[in-house]
C-alpha atoms as a PDB file:
ATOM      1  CA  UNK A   1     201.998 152.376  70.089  1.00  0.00           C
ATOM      2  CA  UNK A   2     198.421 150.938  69.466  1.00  0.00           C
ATOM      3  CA  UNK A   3     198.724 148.426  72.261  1.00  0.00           C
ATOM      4  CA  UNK A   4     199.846 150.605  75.056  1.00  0.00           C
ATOM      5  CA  UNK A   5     197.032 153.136  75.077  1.00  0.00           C
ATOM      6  CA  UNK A   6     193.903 152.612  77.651  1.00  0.00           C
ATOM      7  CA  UNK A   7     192.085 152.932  74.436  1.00  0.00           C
ATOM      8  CA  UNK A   8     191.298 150.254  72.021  1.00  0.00           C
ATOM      9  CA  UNK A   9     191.180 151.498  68.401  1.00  0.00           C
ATOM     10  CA  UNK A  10     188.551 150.959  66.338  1.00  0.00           C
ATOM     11  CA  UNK A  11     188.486 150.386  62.489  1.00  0.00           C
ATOM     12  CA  UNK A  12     187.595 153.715  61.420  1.00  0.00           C
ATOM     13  CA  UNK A  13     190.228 155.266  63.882  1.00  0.00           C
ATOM     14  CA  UNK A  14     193.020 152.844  62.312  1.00  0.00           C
ATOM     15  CA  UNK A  15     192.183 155.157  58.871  1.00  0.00           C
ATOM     16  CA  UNK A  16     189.788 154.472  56.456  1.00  0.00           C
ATOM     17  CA  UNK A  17     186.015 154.371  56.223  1.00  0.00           C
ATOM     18  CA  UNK A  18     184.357 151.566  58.321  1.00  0.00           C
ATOM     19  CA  UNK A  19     180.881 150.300  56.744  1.00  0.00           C
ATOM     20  CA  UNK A  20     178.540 149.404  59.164  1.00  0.00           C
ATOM     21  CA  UNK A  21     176.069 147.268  57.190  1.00  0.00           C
ATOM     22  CA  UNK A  22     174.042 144.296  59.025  1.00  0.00           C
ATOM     23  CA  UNK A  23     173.974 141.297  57.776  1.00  0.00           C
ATOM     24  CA  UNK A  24     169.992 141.350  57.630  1.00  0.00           C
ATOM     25  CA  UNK A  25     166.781 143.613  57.074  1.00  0.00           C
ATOM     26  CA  UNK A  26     165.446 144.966  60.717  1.00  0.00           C
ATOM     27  CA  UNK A  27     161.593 144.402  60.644  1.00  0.00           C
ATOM     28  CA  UNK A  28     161.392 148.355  59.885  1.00  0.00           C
ATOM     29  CA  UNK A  29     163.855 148.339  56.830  1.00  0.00           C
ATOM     30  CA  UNK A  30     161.339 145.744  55.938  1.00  0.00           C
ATOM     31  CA  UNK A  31     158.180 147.571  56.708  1.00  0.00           C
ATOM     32  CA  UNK A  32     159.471 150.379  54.892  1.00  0.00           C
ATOM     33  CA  UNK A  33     161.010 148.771  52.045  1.00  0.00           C
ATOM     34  CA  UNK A  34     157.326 146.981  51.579  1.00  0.00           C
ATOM     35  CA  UNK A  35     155.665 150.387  51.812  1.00  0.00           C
ATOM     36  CA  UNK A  36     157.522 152.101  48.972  1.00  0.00           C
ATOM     37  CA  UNK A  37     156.839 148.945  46.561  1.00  0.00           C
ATOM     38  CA  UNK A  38     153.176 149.148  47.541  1.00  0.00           C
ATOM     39  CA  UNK A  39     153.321 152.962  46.734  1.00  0.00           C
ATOM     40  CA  UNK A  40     155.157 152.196  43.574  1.00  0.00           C
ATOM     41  CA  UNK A  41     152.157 149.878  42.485  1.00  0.00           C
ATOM     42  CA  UNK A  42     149.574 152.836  43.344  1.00  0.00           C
ATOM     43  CA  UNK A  43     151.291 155.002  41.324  1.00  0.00           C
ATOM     44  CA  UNK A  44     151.520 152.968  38.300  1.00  0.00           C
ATOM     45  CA  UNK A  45     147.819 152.107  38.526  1.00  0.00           C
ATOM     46  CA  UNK A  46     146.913 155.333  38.982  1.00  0.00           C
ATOM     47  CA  UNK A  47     148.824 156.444  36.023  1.00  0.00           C
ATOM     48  CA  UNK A  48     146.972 153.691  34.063  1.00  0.00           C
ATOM     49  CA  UNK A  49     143.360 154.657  34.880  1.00  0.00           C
ATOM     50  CA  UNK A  50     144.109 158.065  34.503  1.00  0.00           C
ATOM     51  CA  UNK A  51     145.669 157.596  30.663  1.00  0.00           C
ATOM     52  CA  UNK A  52     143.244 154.934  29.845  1.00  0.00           C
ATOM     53  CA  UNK A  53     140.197 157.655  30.878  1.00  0.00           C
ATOM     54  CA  UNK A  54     141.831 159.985  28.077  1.00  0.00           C
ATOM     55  CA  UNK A  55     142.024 157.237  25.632  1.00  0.00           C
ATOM     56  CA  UNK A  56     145.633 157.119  25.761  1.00  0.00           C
ATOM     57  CA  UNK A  57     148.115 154.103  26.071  1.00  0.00           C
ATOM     58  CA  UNK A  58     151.847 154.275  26.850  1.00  0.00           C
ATOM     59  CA  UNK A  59     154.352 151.080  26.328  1.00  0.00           C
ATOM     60  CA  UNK A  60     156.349 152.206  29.445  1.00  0.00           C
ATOM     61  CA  UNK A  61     153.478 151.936  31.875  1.00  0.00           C
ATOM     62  CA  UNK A  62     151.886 148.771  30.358  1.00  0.00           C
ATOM     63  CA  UNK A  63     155.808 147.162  30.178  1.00  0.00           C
ATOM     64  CA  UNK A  64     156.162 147.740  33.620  1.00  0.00           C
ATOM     65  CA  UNK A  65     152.791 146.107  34.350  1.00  0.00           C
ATOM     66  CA  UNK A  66     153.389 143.175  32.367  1.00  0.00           C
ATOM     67  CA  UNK A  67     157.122 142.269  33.670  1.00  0.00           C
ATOM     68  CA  UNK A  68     157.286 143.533  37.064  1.00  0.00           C
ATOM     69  CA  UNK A  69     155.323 141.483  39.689  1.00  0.00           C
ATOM     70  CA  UNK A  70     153.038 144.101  42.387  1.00  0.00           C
ATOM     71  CA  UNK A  71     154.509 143.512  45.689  1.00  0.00           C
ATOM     72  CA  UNK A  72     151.798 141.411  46.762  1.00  0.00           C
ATOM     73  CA  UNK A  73     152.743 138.880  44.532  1.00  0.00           C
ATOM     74  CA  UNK A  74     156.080 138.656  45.215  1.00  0.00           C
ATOM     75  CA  UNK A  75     157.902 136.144  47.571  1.00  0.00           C
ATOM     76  CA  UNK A  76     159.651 137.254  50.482  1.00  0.00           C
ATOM     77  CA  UNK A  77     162.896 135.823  49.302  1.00  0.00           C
ATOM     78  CA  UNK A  78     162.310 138.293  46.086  1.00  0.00           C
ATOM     79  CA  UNK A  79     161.637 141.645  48.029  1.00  0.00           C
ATOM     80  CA  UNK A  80     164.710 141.249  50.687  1.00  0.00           C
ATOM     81  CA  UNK A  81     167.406 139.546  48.356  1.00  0.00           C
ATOM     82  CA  UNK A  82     168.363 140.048  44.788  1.00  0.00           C
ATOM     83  CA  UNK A  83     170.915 137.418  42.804  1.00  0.00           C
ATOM     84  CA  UNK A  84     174.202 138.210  42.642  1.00  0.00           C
ATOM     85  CA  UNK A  85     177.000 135.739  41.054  1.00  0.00           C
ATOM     86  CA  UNK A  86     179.535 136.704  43.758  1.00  0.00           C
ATOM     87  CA  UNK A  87     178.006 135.307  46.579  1.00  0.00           C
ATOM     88  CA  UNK A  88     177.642 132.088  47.591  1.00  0.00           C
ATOM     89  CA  UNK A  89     173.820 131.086  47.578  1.00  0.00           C
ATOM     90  CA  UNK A  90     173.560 133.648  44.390  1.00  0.00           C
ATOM     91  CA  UNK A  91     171.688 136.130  46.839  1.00  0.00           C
ATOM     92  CA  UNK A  92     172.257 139.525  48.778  1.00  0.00           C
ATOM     93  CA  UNK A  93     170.475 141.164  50.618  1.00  0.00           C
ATOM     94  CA  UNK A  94     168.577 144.199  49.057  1.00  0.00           C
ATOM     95  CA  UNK A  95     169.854 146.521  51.519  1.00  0.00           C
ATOM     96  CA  UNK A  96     173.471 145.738  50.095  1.00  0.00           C
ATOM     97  CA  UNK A  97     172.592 147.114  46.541  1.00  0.00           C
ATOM     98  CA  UNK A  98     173.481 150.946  46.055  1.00  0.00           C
ATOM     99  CA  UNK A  99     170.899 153.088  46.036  1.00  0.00           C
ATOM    100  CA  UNK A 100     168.054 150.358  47.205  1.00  0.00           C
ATOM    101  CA  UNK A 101     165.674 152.550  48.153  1.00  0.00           C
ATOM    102  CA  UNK A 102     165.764 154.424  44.800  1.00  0.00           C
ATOM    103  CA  UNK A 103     165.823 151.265  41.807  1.00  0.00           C
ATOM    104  CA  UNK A 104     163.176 149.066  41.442  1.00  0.00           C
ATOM    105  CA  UNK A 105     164.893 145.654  41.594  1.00  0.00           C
ATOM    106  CA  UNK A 106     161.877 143.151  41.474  1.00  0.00           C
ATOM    107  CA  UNK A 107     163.234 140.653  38.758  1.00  0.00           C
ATOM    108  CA  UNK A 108     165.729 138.003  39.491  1.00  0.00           C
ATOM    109  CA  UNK A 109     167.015 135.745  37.041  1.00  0.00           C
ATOM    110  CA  UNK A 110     164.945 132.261  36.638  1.00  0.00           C
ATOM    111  CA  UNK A 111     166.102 129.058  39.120  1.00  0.00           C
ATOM    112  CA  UNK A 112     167.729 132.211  41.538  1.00  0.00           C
END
């Protein structure tokens, strides 16, 4: 009797898990999502003086210097989407990829 009750259901009441995800960044997802990239790039180039003072050179740290973009380089259409073949433009939002906040994701595929 779901249509009798002074009620009305809602999705996650019907059973299952309802995801909640908006279709775009809010301007603080965005702030934030700007800050950790920034505070990525600090850390890398920190990390870089500090091995090149000692002499020392590691491929991970000059890899990731030479392929990723800094985050003041980037376009905005680079920081808040990412390709994806299943859409229809070829982009998602950033905030749609598991664990965002945690994988670097600054690459997209040429022409995307």
């Amino acid at each position: 009797m779901l249509g009798l009750s002074a009620f009305k259901p809602t999705g996650a009441l019907l059973g299952g898990l309802l995801w909640k995800i908006p279709y775009r960044l809010s301007r603080h997802q965005k702030y934030r999502h700007r800050q950790r990239l920034r505070h990525v790039d600090a850390i890398v180039d920190t990390l870089s003086r500090a091995l090149s003072k000692q002499g020392l050179l590691v491929k991970d740290i000059e890899r990731w210097k030479s392929e990723m973009p800094r985050e003041d380089e980037m376009q905005p259409r680079d920081k808040y989407t990412v390709f994806a073949r299943n859409e229809r433009k070829y982009r998602k939002g950033i905030h749609k990829v598991p664990k965002w906040t945690r994988v670097s994701q600054r690459v997209n595929p040429p022409g995307y």
